[in-house]
C-alpha atoms as a PDB file:
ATOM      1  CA  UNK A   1     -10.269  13.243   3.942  1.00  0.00           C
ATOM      2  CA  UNK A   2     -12.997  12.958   6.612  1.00  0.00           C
ATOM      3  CA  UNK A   3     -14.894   9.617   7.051  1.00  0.00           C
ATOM      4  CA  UNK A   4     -18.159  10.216   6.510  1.00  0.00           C
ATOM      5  CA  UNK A   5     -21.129   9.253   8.158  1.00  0.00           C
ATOM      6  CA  UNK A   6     -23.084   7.693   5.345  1.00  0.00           C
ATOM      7  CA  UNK A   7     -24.846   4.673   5.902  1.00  0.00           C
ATOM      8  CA  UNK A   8     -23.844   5.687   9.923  1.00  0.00           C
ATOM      9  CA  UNK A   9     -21.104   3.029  11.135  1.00  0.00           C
ATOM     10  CA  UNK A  10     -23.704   1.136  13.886  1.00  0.00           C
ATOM     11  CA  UNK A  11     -24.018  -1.491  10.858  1.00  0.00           C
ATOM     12  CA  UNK A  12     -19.798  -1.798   9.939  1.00  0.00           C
ATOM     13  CA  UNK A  13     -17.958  -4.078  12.029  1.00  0.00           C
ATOM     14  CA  UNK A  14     -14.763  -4.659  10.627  1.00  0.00           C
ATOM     15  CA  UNK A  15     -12.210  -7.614  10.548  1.00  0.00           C
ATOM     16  CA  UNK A  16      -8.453  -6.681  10.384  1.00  0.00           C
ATOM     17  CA  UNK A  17      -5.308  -8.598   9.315  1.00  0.00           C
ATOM     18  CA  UNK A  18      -2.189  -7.420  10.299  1.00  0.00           C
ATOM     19  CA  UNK A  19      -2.339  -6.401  14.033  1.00  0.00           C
ATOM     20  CA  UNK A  20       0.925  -5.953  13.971  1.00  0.00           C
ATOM     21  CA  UNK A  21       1.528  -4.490  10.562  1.00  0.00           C
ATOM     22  CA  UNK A  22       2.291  -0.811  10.323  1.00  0.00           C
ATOM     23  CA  UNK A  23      -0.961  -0.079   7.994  1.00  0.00           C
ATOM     24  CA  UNK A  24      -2.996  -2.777  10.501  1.00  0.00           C
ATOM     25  CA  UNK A  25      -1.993  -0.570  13.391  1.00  0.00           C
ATOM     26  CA  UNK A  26      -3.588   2.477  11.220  1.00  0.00           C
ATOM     27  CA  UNK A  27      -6.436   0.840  10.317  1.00  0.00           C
ATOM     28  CA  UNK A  28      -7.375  -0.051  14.185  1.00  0.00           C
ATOM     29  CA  UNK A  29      -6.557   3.574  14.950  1.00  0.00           C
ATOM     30  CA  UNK A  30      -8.587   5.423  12.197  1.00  0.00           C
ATOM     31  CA  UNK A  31     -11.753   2.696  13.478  1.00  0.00           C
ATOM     32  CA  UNK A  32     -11.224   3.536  17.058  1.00  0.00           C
ATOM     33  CA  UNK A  33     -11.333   7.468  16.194  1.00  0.00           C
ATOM     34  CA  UNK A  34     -14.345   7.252  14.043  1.00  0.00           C
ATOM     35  CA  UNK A  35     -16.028   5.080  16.167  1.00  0.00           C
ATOM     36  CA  UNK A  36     -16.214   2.115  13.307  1.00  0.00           C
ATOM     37  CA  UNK A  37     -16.326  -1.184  15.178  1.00  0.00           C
ATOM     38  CA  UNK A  38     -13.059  -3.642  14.515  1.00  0.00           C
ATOM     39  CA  UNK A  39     -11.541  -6.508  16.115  1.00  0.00           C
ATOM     40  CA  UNK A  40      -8.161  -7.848  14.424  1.00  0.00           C
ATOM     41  CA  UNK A  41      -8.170 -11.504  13.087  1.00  0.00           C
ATOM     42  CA  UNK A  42      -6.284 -14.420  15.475  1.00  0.00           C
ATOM     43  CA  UNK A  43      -6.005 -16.694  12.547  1.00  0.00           C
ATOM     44  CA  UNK A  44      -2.795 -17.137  10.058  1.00  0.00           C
ATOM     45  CA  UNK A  45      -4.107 -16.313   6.515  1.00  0.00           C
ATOM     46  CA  UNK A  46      -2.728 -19.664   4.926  1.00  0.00           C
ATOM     47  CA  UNK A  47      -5.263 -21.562   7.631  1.00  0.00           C
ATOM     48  CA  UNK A  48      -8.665 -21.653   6.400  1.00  0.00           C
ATOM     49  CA  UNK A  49     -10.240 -23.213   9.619  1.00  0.00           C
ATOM     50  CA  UNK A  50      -8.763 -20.220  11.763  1.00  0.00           C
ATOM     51  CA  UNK A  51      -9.599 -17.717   9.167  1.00  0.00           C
ATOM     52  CA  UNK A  52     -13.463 -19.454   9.065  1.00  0.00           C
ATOM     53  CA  UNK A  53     -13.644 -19.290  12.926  1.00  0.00           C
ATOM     54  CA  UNK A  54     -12.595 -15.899  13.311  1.00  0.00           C
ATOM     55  CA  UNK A  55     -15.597 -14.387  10.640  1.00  0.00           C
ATOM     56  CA  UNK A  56     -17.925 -16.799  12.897  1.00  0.00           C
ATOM     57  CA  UNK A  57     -16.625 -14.992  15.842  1.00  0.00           C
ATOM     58  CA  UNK A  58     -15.995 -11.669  14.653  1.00  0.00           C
ATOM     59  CA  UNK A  59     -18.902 -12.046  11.895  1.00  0.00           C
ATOM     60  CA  UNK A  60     -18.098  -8.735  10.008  1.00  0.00           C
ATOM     61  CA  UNK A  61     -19.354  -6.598   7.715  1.00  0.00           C
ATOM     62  CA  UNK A  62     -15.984  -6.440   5.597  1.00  0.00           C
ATOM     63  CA  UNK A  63     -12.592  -7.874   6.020  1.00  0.00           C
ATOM     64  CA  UNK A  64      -9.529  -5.884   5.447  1.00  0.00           C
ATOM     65  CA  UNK A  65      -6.085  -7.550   4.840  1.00  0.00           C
ATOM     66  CA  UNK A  66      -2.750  -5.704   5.705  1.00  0.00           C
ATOM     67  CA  UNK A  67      -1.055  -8.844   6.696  1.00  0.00           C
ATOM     68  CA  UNK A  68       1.590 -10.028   4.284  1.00  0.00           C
ATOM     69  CA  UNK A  69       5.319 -10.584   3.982  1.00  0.00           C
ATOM     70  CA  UNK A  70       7.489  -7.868   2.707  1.00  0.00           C
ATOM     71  CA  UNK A  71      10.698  -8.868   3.956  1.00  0.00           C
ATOM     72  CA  UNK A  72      12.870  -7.609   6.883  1.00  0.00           C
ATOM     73  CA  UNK A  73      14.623  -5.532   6.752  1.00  0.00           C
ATOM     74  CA  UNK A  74      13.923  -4.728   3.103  1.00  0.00           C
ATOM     75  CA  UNK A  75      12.112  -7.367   0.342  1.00  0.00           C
ATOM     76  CA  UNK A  76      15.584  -9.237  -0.473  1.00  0.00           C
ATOM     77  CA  UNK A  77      14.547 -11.024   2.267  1.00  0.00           C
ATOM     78  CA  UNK A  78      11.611 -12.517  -0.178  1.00  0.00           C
ATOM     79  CA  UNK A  79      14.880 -13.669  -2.506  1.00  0.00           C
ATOM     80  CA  UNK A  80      15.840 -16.265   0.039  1.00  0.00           C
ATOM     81  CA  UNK A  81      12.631 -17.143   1.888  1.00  0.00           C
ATOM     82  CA  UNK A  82      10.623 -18.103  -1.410  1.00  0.00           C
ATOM     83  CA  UNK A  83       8.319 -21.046   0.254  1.00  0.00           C
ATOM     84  CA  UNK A  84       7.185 -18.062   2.998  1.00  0.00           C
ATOM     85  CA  UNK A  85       6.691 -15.261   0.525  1.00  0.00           C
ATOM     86  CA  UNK A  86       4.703 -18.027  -1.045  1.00  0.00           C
ATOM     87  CA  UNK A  87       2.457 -18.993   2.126  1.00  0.00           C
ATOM     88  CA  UNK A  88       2.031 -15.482   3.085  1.00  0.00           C
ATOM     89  CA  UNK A  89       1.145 -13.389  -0.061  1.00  0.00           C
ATOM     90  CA  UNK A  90      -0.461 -16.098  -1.941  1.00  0.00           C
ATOM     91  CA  UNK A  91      -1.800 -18.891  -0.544  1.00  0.00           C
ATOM     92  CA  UNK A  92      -2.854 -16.970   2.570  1.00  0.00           C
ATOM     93  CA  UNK A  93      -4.503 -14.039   0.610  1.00  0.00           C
ATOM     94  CA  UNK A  94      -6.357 -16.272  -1.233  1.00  0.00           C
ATOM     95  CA  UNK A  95      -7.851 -18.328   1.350  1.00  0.00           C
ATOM     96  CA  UNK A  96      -8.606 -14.994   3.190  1.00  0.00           C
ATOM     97  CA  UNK A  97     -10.495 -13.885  -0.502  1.00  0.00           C
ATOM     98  CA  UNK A  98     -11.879 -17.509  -0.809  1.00  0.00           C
ATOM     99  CA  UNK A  99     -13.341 -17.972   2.612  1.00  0.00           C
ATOM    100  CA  UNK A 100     -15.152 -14.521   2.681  1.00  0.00           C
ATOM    101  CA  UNK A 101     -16.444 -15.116  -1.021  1.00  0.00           C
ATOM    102  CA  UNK A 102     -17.995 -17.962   0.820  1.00  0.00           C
ATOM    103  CA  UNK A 103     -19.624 -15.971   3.032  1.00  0.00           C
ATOM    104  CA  UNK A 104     -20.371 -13.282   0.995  1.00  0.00           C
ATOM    105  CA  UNK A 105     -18.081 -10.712   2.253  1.00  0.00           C
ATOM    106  CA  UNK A 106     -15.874  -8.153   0.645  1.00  0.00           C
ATOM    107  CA  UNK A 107     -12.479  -8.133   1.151  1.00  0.00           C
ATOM    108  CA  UNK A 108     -10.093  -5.267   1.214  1.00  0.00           C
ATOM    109  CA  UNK A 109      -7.338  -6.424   0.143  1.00  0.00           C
ATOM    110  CA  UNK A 110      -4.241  -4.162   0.525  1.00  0.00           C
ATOM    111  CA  UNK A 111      -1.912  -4.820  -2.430  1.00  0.00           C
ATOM    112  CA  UNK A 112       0.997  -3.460  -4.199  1.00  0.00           C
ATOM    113  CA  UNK A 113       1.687  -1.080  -7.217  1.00  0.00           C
ATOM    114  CA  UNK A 114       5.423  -2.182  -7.500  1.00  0.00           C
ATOM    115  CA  UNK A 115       4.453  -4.330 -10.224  1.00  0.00           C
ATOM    116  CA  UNK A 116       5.487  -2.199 -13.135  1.00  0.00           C
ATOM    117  CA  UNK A 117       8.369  -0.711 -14.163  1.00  0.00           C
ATOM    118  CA  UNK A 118       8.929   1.948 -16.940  1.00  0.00           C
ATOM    119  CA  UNK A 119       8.441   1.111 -20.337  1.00  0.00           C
ATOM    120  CA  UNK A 120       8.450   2.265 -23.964  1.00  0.00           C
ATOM    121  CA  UNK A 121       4.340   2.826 -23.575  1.00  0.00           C
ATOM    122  CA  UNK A 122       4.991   4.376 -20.565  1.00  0.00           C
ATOM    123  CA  UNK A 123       8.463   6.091 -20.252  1.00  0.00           C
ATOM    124  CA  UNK A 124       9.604   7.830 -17.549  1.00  0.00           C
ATOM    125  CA  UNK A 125       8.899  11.886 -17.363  1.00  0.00           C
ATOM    126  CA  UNK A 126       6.109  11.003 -19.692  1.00  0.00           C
ATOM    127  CA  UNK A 127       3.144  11.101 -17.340  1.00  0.00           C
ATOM    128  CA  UNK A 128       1.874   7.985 -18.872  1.00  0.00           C
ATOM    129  CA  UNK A 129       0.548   5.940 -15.786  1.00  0.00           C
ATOM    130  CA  UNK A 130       0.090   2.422 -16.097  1.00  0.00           C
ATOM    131  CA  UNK A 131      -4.196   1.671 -15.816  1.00  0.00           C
ATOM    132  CA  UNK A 132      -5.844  -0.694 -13.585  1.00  0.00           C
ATOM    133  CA  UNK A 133      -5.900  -3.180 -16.595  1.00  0.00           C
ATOM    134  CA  UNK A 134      -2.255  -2.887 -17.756  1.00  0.00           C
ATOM    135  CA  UNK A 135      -0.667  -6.523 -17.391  1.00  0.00           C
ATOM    136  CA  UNK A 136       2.260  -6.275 -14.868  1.00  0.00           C
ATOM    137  CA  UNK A 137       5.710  -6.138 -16.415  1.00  0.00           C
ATOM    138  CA  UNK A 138       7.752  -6.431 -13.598  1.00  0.00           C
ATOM    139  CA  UNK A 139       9.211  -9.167 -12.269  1.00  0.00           C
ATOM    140  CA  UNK A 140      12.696  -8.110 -11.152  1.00  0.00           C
ATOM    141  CA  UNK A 141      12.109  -9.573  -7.315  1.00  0.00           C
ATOM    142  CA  UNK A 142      10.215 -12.815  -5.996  1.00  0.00           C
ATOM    143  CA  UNK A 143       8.136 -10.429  -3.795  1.00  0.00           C
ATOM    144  CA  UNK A 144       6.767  -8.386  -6.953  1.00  0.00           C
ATOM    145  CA  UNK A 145       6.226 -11.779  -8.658  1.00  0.00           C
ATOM    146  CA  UNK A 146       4.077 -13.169  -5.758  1.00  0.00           C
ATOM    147  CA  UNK A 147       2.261 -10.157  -5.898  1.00  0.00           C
ATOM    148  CA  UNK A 148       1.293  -9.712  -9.738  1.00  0.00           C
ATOM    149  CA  UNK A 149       0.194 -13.482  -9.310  1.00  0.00           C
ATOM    150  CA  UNK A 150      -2.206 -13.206  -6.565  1.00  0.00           C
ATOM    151  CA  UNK A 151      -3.534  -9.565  -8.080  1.00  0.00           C
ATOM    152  CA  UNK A 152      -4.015 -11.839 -11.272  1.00  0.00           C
ATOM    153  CA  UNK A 153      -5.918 -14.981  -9.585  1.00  0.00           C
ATOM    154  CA  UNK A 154      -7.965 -12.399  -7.254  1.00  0.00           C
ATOM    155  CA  UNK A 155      -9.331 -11.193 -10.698  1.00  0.00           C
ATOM    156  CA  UNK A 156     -11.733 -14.240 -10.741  1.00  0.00           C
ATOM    157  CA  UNK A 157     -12.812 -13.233  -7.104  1.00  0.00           C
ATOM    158  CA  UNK A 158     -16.252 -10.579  -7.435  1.00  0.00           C
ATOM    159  CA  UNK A 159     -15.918 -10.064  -3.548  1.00  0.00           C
ATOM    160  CA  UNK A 160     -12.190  -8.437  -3.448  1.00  0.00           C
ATOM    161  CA  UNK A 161     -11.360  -4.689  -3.975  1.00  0.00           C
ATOM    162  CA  UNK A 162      -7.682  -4.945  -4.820  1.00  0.00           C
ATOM    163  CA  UNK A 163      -5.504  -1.606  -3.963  1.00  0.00           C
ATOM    164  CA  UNK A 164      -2.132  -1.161  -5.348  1.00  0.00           C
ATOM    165  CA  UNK A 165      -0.145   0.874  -2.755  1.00  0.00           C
ATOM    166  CA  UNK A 166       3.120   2.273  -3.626  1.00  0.00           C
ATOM    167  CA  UNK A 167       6.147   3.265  -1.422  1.00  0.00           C
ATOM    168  CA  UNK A 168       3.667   4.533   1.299  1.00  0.00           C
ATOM    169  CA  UNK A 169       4.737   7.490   3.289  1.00  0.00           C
ATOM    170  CA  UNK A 170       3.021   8.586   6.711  1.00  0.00           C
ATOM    171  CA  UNK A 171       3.280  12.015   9.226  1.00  0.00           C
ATOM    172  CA  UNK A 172       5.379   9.303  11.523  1.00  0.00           C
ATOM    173  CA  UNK A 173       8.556   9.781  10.506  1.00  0.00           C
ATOM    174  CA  UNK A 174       9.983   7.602  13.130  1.00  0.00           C
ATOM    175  CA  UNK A 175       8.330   4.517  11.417  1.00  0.00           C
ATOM    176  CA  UNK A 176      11.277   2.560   9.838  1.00  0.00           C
ATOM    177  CA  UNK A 177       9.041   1.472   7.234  1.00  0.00           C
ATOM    178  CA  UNK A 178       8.032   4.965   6.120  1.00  0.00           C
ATOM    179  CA  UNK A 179       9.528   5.452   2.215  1.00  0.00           C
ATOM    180  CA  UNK A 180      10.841   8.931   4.003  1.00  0.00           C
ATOM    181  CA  UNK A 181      12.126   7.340   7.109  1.00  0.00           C
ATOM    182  CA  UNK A 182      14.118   5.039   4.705  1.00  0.00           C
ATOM    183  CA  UNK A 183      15.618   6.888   2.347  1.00  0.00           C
ATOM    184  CA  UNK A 184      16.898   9.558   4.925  1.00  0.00           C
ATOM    185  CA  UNK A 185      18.869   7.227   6.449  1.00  0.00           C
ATOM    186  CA  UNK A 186      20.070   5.523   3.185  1.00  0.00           C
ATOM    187  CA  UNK A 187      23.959   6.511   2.150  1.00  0.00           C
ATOM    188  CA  UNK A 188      23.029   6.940  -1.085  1.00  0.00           C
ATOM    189  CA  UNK A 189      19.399   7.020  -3.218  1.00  0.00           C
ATOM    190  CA  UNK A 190      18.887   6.878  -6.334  1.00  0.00           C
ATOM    191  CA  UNK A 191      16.540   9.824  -7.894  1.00  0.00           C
ATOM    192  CA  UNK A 192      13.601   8.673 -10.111  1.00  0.00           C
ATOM    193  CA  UNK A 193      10.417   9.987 -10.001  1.00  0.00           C
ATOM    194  CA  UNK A 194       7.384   7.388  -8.858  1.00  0.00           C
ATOM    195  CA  UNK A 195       4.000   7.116  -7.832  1.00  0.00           C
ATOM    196  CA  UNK A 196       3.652   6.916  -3.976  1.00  0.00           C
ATOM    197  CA  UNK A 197       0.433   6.706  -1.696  1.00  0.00           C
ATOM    198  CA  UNK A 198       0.301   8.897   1.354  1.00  0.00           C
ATOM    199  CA  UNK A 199      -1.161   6.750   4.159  1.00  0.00           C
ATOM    200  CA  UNK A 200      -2.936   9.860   6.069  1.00  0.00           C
ATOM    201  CA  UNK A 201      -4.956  10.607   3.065  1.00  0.00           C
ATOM    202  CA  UNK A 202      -5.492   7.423   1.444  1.00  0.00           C
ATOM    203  CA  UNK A 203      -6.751   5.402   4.522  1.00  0.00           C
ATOM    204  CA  UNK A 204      -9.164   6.699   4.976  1.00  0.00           C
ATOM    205  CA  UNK A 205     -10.672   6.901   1.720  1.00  0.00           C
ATOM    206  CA  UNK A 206     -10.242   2.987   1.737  1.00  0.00           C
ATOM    207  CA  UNK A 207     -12.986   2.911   4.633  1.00  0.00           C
ATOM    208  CA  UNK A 208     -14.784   4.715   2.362  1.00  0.00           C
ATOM    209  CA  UNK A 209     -14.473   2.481  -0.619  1.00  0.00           C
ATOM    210  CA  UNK A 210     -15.475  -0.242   1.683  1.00  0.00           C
ATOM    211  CA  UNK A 211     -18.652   1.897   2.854  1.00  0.00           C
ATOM    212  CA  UNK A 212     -19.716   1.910  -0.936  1.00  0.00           C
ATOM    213  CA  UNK A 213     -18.983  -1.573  -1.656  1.00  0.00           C
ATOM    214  CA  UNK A 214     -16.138  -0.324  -4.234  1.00  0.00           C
ATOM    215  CA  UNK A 215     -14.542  -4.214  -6.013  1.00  0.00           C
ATOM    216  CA  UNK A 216     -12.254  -4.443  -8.897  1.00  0.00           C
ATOM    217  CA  UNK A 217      -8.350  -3.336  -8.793  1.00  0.00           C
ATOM    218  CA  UNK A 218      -7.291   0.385  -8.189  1.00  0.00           C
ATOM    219  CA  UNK A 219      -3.937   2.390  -8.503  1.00  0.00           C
ATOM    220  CA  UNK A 220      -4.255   3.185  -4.705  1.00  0.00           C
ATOM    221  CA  UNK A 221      -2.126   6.221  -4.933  1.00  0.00           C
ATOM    222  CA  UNK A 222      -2.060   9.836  -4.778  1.00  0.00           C
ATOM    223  CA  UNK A 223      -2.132  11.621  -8.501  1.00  0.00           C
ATOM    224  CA  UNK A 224       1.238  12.583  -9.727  1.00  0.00           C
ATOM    225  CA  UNK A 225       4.815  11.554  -9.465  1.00  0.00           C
ATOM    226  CA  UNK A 226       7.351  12.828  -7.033  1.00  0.00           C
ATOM    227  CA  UNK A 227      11.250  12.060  -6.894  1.00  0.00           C
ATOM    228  CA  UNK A 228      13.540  11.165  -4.176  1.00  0.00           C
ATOM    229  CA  UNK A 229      15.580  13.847  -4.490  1.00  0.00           C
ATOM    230  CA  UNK A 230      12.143  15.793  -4.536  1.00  0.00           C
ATOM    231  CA  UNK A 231      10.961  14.452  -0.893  1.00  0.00           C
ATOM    232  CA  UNK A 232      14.937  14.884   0.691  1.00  0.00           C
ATOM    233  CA  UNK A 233      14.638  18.616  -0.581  1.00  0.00           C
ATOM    234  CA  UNK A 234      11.017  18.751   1.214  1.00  0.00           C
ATOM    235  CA  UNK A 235      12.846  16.923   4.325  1.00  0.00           C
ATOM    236  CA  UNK A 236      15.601  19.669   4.574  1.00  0.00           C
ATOM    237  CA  UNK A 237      13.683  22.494   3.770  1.00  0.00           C
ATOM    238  CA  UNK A 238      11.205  21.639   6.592  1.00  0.00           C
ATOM    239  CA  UNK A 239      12.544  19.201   9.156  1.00  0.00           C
ATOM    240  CA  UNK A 240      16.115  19.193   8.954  1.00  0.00           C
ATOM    241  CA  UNK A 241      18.016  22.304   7.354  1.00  0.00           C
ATOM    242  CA  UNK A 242      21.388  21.034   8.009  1.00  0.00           C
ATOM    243  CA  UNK A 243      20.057  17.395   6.005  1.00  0.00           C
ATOM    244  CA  UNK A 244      22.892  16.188   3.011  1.00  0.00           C
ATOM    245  CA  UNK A 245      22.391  13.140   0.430  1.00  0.00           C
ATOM    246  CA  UNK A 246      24.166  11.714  -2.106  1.00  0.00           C
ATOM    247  CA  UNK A 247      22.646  10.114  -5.181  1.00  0.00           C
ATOM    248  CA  UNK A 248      23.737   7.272  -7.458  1.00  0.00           C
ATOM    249  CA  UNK A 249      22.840   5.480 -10.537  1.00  0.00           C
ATOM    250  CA  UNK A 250      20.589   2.612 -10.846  1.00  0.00           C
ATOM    251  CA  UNK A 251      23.578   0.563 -12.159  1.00  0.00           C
ATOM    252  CA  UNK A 252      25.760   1.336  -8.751  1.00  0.00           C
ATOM    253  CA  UNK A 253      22.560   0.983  -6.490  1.00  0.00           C
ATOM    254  CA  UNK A 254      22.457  -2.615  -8.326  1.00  0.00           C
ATOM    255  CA  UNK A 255      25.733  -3.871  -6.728  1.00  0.00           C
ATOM    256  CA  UNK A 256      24.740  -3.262  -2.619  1.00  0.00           C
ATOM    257  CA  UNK A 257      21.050  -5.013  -3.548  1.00  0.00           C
ATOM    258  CA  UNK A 258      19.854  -8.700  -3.934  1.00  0.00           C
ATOM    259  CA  UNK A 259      16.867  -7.994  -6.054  1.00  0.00           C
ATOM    260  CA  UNK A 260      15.926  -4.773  -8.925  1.00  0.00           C
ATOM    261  CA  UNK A 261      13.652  -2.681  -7.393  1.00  0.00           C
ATOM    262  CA  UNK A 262      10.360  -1.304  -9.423  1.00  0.00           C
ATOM    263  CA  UNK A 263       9.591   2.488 -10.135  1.00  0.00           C
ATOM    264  CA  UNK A 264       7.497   3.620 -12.687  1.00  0.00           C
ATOM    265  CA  UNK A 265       4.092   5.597 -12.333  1.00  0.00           C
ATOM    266  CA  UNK A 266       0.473   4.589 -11.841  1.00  0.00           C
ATOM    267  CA  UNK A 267      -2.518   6.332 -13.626  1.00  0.00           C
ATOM    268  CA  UNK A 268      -4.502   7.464 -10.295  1.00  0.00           C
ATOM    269  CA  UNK A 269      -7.321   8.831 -12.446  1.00  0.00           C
ATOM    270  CA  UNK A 270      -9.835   6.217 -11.535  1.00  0.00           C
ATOM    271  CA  UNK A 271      -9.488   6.368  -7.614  1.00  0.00           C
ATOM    272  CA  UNK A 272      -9.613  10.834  -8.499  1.00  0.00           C
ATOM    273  CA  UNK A 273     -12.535  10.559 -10.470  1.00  0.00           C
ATOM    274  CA  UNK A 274     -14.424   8.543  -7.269  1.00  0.00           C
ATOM    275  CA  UNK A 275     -12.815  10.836  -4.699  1.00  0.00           C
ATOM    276  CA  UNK A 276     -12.223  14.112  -6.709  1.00  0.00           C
ATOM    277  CA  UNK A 277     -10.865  15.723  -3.167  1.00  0.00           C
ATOM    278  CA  UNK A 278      -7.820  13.727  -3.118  1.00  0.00           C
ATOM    279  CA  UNK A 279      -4.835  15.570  -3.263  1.00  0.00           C
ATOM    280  CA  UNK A 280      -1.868  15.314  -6.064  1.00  0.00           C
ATOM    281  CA  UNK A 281       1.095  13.325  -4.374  1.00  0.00           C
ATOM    282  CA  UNK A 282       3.708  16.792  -4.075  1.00  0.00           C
ATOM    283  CA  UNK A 283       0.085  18.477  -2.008  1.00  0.00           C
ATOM    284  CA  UNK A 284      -0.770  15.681  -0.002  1.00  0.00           C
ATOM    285  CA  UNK A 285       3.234  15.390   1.272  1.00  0.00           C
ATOM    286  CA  UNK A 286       2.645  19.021   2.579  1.00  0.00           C
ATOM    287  CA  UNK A 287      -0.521  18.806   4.125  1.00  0.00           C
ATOM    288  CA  UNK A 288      -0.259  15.570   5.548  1.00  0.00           C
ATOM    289  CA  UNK A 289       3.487  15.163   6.098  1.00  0.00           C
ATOM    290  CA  UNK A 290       5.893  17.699   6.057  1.00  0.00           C
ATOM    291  CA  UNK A 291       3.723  20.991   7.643  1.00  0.00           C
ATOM    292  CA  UNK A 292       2.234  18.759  10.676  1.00  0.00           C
ATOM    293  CA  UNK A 293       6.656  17.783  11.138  1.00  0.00           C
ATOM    294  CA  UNK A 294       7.799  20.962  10.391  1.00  0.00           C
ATOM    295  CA  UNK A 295      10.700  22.758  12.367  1.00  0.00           C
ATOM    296  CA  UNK A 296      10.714  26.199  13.742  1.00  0.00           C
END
């Protein structure tokens, strides 16, 4: 989408955690390009005095948290670093939503949809998403845990605009931490269809939401459900033709992982209905991913 210039950008100044966070880094770049001031946040989250001198520095119009702990290299990390998950997603984001309630900011809080997993209201193939007021049913990994409890204590908070991203995908398909990047180099993946949020696309729009003072939770992904098997198909058809996988069951992926890992798929018709250009997920991997990456 393009940015627009509503309400100009001479009055935004924004203040970003996760400097060195792959959707930190995007946010700083999409500011710089669109001329949006920004300076990143110095402070750790779970401090309140740093977090309270850098808005008295910085003094923003919004705040925008990307910081966080997923795990390295992959969120069974979370599984054996509980007190950390802890400090990071919880007590950290909720300083960072305390502090600027305080001051009467809003916070954009980058969260996570991959706390839900299919169900008999919502079984899979059905193309019933689960809503932005569905209670979260998935607890299968700490991480996930952490995250439906902070998403459920940031409910009380009037300043926070809470956006569930799901296996995020980017046009960089050298970033380790794209969902593409990763499963291309897995041996085997697994092939369910889920809700994903295509960074290119979606960024931006959360500028916008900040623009129009948008609060409340949304499913922060594109409409739609795509599969693995889906986006490796996409992968050899444009980048790669001589690409090969191999799929396995949920039961055998089980055995080589700490932690169960959520799929299921998000009702995106609230964030449509406020941007009714957004793209459904299977477009938005063309446009934005595969024809920019694509092979001669």
């Amino acid at each position: 989408m393009v940015l627009s210039s509503q309400n100009g950008t001479a009055s935004l100044k924004f203040l970003i955690y996760g400097k060195t966070g792959w959707i930190g880094g995007l946010l700083g770049s999409l500011c710089s390009n669109h001329g949006i001031a920004f300076e990143y946040g110095q402070g750790r989250l779970e401090n309140r005095a740093q977090i309270e001198a850098d808005i008295t520095r910085v003094r923003p119009s919004h705040v925008f948290n990307a910081a966080g702990v997923t795990g390295r290299p992959n969120v069974d990390w979370c599984e054996t670093h509980k007190v950390e998950t802890i400090r990071a997603n919880v007590v950290g984001t909720l300083t960072l939503a305390d502090v600027c309630r305080e001051r009467s900011i809003l916070l954009i809080n980058y969260a996570t949809g991959c706390i839900f997993e299919y169900d008999e209201k919502h079984p899979l193939g059905s193309g019933i998403g689960f809503k932005e007021e569905d209670t979260p049913n998935f607890i299968g990994s700490f991480y996930s845990k952490t995250k439906a409890m902070v998403e459920d204590l940031l409910k009380n908070y009037d300043n926070v605009c809470t956006l569930r991203v799901r296996m995020p995908i980017s046009s960089d398909l050298n970033n380790p931490r794209n969902f593409i990047s990763k499963i291309s180099r897995y041996e085997k993946v697994v092939d369910i269809p889920n809700s994903m949020t295509i960074l290119d696309e979606l960024l931006p729009i959360s500028i916008e939401m900040a623009k129009r003072n948008l609060r409340g939770i949304w499913n922060f992904t594109n409409p739609g459900v795509v599969s693995h098997n889906e986006i490796l198909q996409m992968y050899k058809d444009y980048i790669d033709p001589n690409f090969t996988w191999r799929n396995f069951t949920l039961e055998e992926q089980a055995k080589v992982i700490v932690a169960p890992r959520s799929n299921n798929e998000l009702d995106a018709s609230k964030l449509s209905a406020e941007f009714p250009e957004m793209l459904s997920i299977k477009e938005s991997l063309i446009k934005y991913v595969f024809e920019p990456n694509k092979k001669a």
